[in-house]
Protein backbone atom coordinates (compact mmCIF):
# COMPACT_ATOMS: atom_id res chain seq x y z
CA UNK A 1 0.00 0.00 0.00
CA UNK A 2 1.48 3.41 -1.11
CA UNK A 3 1.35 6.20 1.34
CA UNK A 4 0.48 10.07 -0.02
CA UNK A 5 2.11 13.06 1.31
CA UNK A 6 0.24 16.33 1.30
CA UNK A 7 2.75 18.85 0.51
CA UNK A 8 1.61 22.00 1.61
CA UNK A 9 3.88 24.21 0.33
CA UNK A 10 5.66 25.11 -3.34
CA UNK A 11 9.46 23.46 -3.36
CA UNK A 12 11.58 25.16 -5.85
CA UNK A 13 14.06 23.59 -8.28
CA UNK A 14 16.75 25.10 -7.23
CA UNK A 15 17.77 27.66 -4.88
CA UNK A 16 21.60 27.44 -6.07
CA UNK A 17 20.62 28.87 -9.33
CA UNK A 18 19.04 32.02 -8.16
CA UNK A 19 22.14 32.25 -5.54
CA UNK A 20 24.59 32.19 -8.83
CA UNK A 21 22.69 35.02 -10.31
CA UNK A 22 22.88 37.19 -7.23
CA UNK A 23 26.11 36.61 -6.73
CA UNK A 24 27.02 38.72 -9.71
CA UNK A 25 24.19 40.94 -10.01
CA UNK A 26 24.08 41.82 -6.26
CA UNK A 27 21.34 44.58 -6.62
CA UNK A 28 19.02 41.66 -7.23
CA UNK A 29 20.17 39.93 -3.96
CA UNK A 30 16.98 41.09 -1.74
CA UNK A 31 14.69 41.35 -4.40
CA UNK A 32 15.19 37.33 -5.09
CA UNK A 33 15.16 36.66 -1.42
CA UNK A 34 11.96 37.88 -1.14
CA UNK A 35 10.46 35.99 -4.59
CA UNK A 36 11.70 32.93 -2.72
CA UNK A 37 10.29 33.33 0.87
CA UNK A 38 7.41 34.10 -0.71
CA UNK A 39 7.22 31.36 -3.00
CA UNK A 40 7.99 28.67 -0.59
CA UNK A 41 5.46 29.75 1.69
CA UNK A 42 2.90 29.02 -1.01
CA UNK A 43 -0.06 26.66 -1.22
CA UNK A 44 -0.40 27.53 -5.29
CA UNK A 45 -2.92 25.03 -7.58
CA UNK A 46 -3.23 26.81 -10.41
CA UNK A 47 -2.03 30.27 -12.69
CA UNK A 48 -4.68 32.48 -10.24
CA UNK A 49 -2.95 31.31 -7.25
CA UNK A 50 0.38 32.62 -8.44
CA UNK A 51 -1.09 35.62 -9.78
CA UNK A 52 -2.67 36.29 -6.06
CA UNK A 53 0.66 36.04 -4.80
CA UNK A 54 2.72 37.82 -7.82
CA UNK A 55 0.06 40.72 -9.46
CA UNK A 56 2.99 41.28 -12.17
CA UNK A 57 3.72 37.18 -12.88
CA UNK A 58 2.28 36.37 -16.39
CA UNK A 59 1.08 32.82 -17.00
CA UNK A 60 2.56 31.46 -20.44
CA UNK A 61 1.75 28.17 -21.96
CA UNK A 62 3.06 24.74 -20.43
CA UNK A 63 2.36 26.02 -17.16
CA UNK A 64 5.29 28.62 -17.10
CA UNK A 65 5.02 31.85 -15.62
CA UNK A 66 7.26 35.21 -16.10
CA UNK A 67 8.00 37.43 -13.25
CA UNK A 68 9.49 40.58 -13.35
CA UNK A 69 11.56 40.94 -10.77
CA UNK A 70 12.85 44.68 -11.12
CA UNK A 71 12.89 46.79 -14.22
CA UNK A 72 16.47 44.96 -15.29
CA UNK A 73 15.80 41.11 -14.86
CA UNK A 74 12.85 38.44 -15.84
CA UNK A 75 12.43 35.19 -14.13
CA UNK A 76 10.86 31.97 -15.54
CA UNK A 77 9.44 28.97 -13.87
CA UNK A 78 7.93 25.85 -14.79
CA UNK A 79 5.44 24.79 -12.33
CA UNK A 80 3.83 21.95 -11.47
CA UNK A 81 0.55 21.97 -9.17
CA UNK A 82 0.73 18.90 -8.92
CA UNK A 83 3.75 17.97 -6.79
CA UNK A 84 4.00 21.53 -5.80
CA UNK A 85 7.08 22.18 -7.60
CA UNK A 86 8.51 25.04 -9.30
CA UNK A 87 11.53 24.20 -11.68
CA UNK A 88 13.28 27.81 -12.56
CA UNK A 89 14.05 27.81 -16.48
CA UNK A 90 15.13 30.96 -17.17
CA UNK A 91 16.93 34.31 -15.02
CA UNK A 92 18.30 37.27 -16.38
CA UNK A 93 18.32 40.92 -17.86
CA UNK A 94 15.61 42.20 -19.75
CA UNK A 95 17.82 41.71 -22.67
CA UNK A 96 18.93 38.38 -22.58
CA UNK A 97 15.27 37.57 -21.82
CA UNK A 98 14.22 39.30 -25.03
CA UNK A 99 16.97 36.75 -26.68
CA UNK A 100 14.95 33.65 -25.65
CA UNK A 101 11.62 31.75 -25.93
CA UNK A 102 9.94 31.69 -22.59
CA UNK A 103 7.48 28.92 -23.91
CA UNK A 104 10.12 26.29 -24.91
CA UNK A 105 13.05 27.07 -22.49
């Protein structure tokens, strides 16, 4: 007989990667803190959820979502409600952003 966890909170996949990013773009540093503490104190299900937490995250296809986390840099997740899980696909300036697809990264 299997046994099911309730998560109850969104894990994201991974911290080390926003760290990196910080590390050399330090003005982002408490502005990426807060995305995460915020994040992983979620209960999200679907795109409104996020939305309710984020008003400026835009839902994408394949369950991917674009926040802006300052005027210079863009993040993009893949989430899924599901397991609770949000895989990060995509950090940077507004200008390598514009140099990518956010719906097939």
């Amino acid at each position: 007989m299997r046994t099911l966890y309730y998560i109850s909170h969104v894990r994201i996949f991974t911290k080390k990667t926003i760290k990196d990013f910080w590390e050399i773009h330090r003005d982002s540093e408490k502005l990426l803190r807060s995305w995460y503490s915020i994040i992983n104190n979620s209960d999200w299900n679907n795109p409104i959820d996020v939305m309710k937490s984020f008003s400026n995250a835009r839902p994408i296809s394949d369950n991917r979502v674009i926040f802006e986390i300052s005027d210079y840099y863009r993040l993009v997740v893949k989430i899924n409600y599901q397991l609770k899980a949000v895989y990060i696909r995509f950090i940077g300036t507004h200008p390598e952003y514009d140099r990518i697809n956010a719906e097939e990264i």
